[in-house]
Every structure is written in C-alpha cells, then in structure tokens.
C-alpha atoms as a PDB file:
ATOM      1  CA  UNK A   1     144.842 273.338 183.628  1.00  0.00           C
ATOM      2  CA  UNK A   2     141.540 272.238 182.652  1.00  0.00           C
ATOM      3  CA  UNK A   3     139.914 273.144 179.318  1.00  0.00           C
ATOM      4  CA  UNK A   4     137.677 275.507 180.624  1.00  0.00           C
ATOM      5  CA  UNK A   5     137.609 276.999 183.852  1.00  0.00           C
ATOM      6  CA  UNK A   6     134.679 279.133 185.502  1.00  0.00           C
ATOM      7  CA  UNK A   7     135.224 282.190 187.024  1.00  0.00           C
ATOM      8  CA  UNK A   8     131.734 283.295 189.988  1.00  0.00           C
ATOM      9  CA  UNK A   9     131.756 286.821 190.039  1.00  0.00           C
ATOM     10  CA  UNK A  10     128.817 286.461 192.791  1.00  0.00           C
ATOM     11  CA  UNK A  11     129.737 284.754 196.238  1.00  0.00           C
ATOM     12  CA  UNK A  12     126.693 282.781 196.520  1.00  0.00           C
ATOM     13  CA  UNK A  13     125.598 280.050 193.874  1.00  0.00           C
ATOM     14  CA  UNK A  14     121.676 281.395 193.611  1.00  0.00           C
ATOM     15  CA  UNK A  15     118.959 279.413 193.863  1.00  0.00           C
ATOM     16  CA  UNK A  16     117.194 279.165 190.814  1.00  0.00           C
ATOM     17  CA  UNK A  17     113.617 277.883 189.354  1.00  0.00           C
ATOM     18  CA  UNK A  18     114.056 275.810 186.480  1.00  0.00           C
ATOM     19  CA  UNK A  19     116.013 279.083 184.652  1.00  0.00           C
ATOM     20  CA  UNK A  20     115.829 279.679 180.829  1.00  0.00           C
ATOM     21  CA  UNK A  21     119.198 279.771 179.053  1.00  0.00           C
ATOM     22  CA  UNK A  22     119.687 282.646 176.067  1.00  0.00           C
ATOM     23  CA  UNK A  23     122.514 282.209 174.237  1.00  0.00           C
ATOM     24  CA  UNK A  24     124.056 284.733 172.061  1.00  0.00           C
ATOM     25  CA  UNK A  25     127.701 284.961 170.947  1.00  0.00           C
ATOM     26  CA  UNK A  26     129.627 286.077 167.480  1.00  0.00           C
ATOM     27  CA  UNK A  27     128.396 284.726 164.199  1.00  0.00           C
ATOM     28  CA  UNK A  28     127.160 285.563 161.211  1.00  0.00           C
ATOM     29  CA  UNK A  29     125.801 289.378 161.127  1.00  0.00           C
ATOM     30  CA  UNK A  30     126.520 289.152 165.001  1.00  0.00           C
ATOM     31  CA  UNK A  31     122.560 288.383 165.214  1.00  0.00           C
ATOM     32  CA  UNK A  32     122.983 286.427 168.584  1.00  0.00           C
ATOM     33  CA  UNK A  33     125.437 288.566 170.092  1.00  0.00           C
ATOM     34  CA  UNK A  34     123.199 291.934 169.129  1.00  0.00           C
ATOM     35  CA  UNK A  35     120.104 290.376 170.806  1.00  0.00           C
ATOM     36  CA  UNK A  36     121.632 288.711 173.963  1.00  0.00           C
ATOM     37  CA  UNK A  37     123.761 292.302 174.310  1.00  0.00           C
ATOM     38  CA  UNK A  38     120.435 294.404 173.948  1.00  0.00           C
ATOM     39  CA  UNK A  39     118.514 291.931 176.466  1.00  0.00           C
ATOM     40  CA  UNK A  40     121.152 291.788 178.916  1.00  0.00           C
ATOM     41  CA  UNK A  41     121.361 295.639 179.066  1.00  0.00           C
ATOM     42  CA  UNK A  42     117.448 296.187 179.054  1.00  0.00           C
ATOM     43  CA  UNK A  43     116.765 294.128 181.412  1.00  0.00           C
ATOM     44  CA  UNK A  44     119.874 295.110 183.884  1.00  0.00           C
ATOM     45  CA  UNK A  45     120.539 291.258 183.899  1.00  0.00           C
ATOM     46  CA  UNK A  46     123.858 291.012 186.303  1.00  0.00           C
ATOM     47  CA  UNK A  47     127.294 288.979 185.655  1.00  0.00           C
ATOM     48  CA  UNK A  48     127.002 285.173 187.796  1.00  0.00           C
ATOM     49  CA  UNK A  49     130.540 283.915 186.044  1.00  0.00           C
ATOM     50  CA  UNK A  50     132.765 284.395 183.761  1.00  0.00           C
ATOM     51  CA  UNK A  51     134.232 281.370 181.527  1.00  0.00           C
ATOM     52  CA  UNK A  52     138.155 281.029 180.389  1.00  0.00           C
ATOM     53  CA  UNK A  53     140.260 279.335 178.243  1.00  0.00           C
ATOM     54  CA  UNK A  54     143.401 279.150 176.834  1.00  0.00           C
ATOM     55  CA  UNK A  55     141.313 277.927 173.325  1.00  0.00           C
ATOM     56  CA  UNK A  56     139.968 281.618 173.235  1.00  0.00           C
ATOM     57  CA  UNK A  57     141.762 283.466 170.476  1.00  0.00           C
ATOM     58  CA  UNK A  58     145.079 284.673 171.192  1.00  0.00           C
ATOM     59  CA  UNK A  59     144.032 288.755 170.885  1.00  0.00           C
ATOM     60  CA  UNK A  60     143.211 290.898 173.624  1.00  0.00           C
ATOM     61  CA  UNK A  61     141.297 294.123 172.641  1.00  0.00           C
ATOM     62  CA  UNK A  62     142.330 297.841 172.853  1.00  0.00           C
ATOM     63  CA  UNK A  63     139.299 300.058 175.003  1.00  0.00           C
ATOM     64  CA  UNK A  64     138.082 303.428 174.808  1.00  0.00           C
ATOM     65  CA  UNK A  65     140.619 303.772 177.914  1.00  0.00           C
ATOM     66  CA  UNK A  66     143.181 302.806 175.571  1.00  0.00           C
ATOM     67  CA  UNK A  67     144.063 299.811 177.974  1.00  0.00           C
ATOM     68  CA  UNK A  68     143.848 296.021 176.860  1.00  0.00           C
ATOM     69  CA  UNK A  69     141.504 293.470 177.752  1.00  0.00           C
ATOM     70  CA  UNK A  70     141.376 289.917 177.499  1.00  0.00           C
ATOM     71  CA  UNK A  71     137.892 288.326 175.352  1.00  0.00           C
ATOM     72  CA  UNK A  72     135.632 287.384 177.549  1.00  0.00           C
ATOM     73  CA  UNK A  73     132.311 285.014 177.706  1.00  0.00           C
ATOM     74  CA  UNK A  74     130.337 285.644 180.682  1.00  0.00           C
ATOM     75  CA  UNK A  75     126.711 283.997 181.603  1.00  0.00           C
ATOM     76  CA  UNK A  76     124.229 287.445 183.294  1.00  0.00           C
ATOM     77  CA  UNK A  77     121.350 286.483 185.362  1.00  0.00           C
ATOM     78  CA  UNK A  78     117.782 287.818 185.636  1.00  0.00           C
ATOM     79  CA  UNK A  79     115.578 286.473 187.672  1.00  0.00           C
ATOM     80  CA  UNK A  80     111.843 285.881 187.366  1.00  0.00           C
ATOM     81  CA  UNK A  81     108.740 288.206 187.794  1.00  0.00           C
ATOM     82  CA  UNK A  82     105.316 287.905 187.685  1.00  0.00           C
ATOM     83  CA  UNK A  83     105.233 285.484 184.345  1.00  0.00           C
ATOM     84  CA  UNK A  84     108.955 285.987 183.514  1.00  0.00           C
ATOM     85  CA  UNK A  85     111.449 283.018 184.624  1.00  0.00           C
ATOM     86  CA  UNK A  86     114.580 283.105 185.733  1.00  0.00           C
ATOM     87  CA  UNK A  87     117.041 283.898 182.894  1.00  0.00           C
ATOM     88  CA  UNK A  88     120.618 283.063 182.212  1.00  0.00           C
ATOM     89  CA  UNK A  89     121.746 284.749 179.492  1.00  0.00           C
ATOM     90  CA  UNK A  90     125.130 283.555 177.605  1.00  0.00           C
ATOM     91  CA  UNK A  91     127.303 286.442 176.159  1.00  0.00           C
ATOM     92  CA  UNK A  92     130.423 287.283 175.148  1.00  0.00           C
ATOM     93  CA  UNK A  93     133.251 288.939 172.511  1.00  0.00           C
ATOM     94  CA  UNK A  94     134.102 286.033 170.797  1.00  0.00           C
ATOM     95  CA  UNK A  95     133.551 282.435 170.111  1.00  0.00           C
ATOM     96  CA  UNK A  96     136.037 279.235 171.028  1.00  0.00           C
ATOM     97  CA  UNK A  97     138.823 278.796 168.292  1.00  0.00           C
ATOM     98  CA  UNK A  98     138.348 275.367 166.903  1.00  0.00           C
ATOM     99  CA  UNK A  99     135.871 272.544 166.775  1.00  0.00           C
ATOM    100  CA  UNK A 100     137.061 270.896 170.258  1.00  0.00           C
ATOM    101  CA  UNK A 101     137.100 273.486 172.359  1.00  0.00           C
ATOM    102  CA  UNK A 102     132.918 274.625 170.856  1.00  0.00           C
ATOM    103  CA  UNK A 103     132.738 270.607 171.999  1.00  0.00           C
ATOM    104  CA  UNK A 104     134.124 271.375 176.065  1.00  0.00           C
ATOM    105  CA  UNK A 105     133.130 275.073 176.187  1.00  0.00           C
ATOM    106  CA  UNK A 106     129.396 273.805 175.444  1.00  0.00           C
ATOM    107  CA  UNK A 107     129.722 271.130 177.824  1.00  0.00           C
ATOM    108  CA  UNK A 108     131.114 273.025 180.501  1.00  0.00           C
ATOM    109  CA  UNK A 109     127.763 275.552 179.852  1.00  0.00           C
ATOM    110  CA  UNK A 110     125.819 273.088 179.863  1.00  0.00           C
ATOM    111  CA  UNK A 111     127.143 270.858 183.547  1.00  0.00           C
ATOM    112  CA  UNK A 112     127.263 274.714 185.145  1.00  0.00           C
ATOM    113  CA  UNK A 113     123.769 274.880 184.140  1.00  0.00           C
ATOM    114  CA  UNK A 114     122.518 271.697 185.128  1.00  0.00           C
ATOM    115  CA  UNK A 115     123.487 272.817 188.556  1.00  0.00           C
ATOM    116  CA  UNK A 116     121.139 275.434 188.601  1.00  0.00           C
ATOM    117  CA  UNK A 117     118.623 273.177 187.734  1.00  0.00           C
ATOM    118  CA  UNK A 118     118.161 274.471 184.107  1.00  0.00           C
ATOM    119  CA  UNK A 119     114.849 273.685 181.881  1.00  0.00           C
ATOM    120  CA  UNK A 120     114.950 274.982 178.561  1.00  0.00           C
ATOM    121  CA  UNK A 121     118.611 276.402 175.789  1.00  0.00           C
ATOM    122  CA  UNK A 122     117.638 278.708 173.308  1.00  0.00           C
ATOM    123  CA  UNK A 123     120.061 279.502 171.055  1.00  0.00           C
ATOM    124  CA  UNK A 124     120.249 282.635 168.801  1.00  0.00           C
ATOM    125  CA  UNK A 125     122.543 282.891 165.438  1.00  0.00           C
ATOM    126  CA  UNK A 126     122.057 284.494 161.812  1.00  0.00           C
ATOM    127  CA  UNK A 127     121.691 282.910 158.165  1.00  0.00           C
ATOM    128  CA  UNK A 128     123.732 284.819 155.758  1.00  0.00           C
ATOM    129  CA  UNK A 129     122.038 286.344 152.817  1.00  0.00           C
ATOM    130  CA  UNK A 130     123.489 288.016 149.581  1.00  0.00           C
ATOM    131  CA  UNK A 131     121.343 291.061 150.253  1.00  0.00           C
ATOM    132  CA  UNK A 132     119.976 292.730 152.939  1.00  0.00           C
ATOM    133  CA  UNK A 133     116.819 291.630 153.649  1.00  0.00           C
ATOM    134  CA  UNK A 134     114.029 294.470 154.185  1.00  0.00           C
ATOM    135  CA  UNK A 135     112.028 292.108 157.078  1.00  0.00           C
ATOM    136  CA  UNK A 136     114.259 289.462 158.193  1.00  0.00           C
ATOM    137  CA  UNK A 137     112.639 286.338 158.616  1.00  0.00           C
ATOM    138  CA  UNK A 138     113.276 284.366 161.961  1.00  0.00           C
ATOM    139  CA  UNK A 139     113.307 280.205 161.417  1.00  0.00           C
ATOM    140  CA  UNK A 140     113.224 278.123 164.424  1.00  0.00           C
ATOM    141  CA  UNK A 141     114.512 274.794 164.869  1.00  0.00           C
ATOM    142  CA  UNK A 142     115.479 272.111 168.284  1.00  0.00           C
ATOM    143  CA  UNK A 143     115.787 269.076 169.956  1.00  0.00           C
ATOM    144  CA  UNK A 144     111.912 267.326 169.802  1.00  0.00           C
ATOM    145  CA  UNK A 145     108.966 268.423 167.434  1.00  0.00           C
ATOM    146  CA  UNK A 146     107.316 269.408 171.076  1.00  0.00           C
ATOM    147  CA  UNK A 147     109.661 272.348 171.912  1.00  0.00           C
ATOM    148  CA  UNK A 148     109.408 273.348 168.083  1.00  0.00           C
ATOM    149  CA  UNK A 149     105.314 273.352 168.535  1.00  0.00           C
ATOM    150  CA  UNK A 150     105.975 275.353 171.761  1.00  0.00           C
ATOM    151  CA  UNK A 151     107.418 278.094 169.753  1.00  0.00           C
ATOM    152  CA  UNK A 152     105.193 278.218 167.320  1.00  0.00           C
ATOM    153  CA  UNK A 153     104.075 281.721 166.670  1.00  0.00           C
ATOM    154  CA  UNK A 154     103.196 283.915 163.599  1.00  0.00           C
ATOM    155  CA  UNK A 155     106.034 285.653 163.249  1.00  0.00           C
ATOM    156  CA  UNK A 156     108.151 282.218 163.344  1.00  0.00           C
ATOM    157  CA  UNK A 157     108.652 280.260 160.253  1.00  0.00           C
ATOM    158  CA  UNK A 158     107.601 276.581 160.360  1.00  0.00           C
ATOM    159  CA  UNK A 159     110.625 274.766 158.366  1.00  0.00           C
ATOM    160  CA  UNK A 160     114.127 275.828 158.505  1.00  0.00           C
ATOM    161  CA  UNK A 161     115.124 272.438 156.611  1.00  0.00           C
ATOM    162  CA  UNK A 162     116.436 273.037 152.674  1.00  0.00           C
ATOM    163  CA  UNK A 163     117.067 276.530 154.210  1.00  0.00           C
ATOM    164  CA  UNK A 164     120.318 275.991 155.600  1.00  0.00           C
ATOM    165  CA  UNK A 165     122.734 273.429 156.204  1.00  0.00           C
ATOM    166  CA  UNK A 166     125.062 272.550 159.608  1.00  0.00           C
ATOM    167  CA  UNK A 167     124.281 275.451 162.393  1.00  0.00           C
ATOM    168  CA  UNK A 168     128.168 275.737 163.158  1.00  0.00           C
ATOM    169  CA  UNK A 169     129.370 277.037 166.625  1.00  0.00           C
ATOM    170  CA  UNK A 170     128.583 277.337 169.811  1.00  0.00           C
ATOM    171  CA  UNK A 171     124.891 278.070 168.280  1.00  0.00           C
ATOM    172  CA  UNK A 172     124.265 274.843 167.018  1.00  0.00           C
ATOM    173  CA  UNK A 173     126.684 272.215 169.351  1.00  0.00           C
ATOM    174  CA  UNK A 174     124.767 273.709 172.515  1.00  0.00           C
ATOM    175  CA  UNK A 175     121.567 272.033 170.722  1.00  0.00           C
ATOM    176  CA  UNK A 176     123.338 268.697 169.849  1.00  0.00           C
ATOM    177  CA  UNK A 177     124.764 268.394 173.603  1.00  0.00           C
ATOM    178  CA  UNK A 178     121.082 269.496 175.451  1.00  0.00           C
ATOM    179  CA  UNK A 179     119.789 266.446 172.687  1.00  0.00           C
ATOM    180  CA  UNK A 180     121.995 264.284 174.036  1.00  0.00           C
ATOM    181  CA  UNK A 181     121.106 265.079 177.194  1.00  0.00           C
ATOM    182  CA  UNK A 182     117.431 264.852 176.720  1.00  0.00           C
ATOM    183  CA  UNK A 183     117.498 268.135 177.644  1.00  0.00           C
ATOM    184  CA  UNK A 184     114.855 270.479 175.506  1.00  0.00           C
ATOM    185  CA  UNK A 185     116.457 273.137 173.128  1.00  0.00           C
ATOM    186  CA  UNK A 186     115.368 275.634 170.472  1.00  0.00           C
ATOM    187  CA  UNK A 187     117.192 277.827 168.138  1.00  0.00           C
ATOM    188  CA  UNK A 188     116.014 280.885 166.483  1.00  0.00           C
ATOM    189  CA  UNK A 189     118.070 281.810 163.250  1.00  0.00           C
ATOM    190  CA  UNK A 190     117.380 285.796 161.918  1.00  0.00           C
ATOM    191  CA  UNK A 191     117.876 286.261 157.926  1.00  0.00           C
ATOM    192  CA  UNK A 192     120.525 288.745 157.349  1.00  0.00           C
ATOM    193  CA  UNK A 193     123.271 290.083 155.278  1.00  0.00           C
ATOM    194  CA  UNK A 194     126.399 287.724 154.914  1.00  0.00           C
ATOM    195  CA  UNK A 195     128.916 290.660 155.055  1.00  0.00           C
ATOM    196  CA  UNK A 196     131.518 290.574 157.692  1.00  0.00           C
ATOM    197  CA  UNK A 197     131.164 294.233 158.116  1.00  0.00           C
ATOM    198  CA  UNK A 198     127.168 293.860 158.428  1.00  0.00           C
ATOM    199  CA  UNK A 199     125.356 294.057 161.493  1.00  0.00           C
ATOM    200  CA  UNK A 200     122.310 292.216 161.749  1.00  0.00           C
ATOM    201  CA  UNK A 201     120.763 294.730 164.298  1.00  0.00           C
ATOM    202  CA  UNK A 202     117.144 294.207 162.395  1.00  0.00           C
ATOM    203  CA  UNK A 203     117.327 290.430 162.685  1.00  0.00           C
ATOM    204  CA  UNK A 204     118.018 290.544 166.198  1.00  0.00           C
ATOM    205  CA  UNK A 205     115.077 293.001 167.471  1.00  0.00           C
ATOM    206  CA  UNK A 206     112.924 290.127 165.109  1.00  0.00           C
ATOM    207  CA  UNK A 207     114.206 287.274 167.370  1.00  0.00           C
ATOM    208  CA  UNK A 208     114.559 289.754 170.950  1.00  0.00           C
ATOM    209  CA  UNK A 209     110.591 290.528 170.094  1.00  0.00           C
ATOM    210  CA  UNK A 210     109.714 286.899 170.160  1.00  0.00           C
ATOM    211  CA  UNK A 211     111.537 286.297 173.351  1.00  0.00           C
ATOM    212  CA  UNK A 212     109.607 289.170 174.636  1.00  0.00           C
ATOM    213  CA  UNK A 213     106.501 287.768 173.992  1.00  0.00           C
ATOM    214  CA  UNK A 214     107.132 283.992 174.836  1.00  0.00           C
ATOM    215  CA  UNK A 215     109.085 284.779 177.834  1.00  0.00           C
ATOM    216  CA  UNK A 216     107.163 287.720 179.372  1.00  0.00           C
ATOM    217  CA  UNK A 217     110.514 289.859 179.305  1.00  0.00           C
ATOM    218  CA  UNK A 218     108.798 293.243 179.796  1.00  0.00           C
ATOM    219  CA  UNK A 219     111.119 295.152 177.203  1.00  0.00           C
ATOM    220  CA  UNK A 220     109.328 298.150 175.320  1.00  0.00           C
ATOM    221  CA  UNK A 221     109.681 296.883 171.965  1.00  0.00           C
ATOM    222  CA  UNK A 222     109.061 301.119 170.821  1.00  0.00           C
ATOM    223  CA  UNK A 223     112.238 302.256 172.685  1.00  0.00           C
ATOM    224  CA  UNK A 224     113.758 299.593 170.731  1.00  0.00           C
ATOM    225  CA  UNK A 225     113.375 300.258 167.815  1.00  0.00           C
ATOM    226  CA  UNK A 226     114.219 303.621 168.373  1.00  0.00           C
ATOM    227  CA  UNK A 227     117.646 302.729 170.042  1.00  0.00           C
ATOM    228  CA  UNK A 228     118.107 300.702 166.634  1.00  0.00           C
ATOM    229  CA  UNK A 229     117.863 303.396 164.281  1.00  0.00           C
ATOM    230  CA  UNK A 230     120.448 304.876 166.760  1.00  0.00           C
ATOM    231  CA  UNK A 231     122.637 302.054 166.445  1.00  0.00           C
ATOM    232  CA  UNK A 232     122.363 301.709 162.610  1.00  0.00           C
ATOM    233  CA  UNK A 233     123.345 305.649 162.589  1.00  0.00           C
ATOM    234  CA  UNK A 234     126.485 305.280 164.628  1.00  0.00           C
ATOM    235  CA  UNK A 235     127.152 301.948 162.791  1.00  0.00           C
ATOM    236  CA  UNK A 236     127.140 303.843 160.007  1.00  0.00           C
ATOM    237  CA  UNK A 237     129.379 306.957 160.998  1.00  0.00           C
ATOM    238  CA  UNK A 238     131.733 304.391 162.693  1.00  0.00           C
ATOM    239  CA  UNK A 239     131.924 302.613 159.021  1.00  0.00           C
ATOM    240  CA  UNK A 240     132.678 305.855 157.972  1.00  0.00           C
ATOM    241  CA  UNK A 241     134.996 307.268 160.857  1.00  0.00           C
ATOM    242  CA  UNK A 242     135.780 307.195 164.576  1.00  0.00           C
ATOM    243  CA  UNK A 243     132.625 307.164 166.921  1.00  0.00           C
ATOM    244  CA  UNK A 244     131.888 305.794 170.143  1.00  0.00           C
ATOM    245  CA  UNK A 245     128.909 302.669 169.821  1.00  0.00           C
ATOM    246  CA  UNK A 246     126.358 302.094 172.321  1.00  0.00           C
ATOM    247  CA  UNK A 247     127.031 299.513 175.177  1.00  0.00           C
ATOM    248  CA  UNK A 248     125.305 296.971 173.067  1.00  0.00           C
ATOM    249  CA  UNK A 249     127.460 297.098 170.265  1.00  0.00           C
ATOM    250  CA  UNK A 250     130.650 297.589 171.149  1.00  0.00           C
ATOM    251  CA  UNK A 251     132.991 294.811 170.890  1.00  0.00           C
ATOM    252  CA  UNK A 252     130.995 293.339 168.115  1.00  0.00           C
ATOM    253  CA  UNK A 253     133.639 294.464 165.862  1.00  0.00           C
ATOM    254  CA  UNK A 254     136.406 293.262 167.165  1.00  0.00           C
ATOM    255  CA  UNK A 255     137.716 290.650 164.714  1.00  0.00           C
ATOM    256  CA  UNK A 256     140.463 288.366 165.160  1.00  0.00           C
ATOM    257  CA  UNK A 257     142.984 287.883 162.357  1.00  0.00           C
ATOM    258  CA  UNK A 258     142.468 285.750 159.435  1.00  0.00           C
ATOM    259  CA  UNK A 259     138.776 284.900 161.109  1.00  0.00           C
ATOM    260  CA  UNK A 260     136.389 283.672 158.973  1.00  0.00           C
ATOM    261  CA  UNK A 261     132.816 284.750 160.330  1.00  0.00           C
ATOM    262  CA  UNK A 262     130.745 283.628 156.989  1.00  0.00           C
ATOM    263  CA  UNK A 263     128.880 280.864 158.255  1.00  0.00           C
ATOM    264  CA  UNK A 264     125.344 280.047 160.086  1.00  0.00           C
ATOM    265  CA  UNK A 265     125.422 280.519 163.464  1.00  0.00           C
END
C-alpha cells in the first residue's frame, strides 16, 4: 500500500484556474486549524478528497453520536468570484506521526495539486508565547523575497527571523517542498499562548482577516468576531464541563496520547 493514498469524494476532477492553496492543520494553539475550519465553513467550501495513511496516529475519535471515527485530512474547494480565486483549502484533525510521513504527506499535497494547476501555498501555524497575547501579532515568511513583498500589508510584520526557529510540520515542509519546486509559498504565523489546552481563536481571525483582504474572500469580518466571543465562551464552559463546540472547533481537542503539540507550526 502506498504511503498515502487519496480518496475523490467528487466524481469529476474540476477544472481549476491557477487555485490558491490554504493550509491549516493541528499545531501550536491550533491557529491553522481554527482559521482554515472557520474559512471552510464561511465560505461553504465543499470536500474534493480525502487523504489516508496508515502514518496517521493510531486513535480514532468518539462523536457526539457516540460512534468512532477515523482522523481525517481532507482538501475543500471554493471556487472563484468576481476577484476571489479558486481556493483549496487543506484541513484536517490531526497531523502525520513522524518526520517521514510530514515528508510524503506534503508531497503527495503538493503532486495532487500540481494537477489542478496550482499557483500559490499559504501556510497557516502559531508561535507559542508564555502569555496570552492581548493583539496577536501575525509574521509572514516564504519561498522568494517577491511573494514576501506580495504580502506585505500593515497588519503583517516584516521579519519573522530571530523570532522563531524551524517551522516544524506540515506548516513549514509544505514551504520547503513548493521551494524546491520553484513553486511560490507564504506562511503566516499568529502569536499565541503555548498551552496545550489554549486555543488560539484570536490569532486565527488576525491571519483569516488578512486572507480576507488579499484574497477577496467576502467573509464579514463583524459576524466574526462575534462567533469568536461565542467560541471563547463555550471554550471556556467546555474547560469547565461538558458542552457541545461550534462546527469550527470541534475536533480541535482531540489529542493523541503522549503528543507533544509545543512547537511552531
């Protein structure tokens, strides 16, 4: 069986004009996941393909239904309107297990894309702070000082270097590989709070209000926010005590045993 193996949920490959890939999975503070998770629901983006591995963590999840279910990273499509491209967002409940498998998962990503005639990765992750910052900054980083300039904006900052160090995961090796590939990249990495418990919900509408202005996504920034402060509420009272989350948050939580999730990305 081959490392990864790809799994159309549509009949029809679509045909696509030089689409934008978002990519958000599990990291620190969940930033990526949050954001990719509240885009992909805003925007009613819909599932192309599923991706799966025997190098996903050996876990399945518990529902609402009380059933199990397998982990799952999926890639949602939006097409373009107006100014807005075609998007392929990448998200999902968990990252691959080792160092390898981040190698051939981000390959595989990265040959289904190149099919679909892709033009641009952005890749979303979180830099772990030891408090929780009141404004989280958003750094941005990538493959050529020309994509960088692209993204320059006021609410970016200029220099993530002497900031962090390695971007680990599936954030950062999806950057190396597009390099290598000559393929342009960007990364945008949200301060937040380096607790495993911590969601980085603030950080996330920081880097899913850039998008929305560099990408023409159309999403009310207003009803945002407001569906944040719902989210940090039942954050909260699920810290505290059952509760059901939001679509966008749930299976953020679910941690594998002995995982580690302190680290940039």
């Amino acid at each position: 069986m081959p490392d990864w193996t790809i799994k159309p949920t549509q009949k029809i490959m679509p045909k696509l004009a030089k689409p934008v890939l978002i990519a958000g999975l599990p990291g620190i503070g969940n930033v990526g996941k949050v954001a990719v998770d509240f885009m992909v629901e805003e925007l009613g983006a819909e599932k192309l393909c599923e991706f799966f591995s025997y190098n996903l963590p050996h876990s399945v999840f518990v529902t609402e239904e009380n059933l199990v279910e397998l982990p799952t990273i999926a890639l949602y499509l939006k097409k373009g309107a107006g100014k807005r491209p075609d998007i392929l967002f990448l998200a999902g409940d968990v990252q691959p297990v080792n160092e390898q498998s981040c190698y051939s998962f981000s390959d595989t990503v990265l040959d289904y894309f190149a099919k679909l005639g892709g033009s641009l990765v952005i890749t979303i992750g979180g830099i772990g702070l030891p408090a929780v910052p009141k404004k989280p900054k958003v750094y941005c980083t990538g493959t050529s000082k020309e994509v960088v300039a692209s993204y320059k904006m006021v609410n970016v900052e200029p220099s993530l270097y002497g900031v962090v160090g390695p971007i680990i995961g599936v954030t950062g090796i999806l950057l190396g590989l597009s390099k290598a590939r000559k393929l342009p990249a960007v990364s945008f990495l949200a301060e937040t709070f380096s607790h495993p418990m911590y969601l980085g919900i603030r950080g996330a509408r920081e880097v899913v209000s850039i998008l929305n202005d560099k990408l023409a996504l159309g999403i009310n920034i207003k009803e945002l926010d407001a569906e944040i402060r719902e989210m940090e509420q039942e954050a909260a009272d699920r810290l505290a005590g059952p509760a059901e989350l939001p679509k966008a948050l749930r299976g953020i939580k679910k941690t594998m045993p002995g995982e580690d999730v302190n680290y940039i990305g």
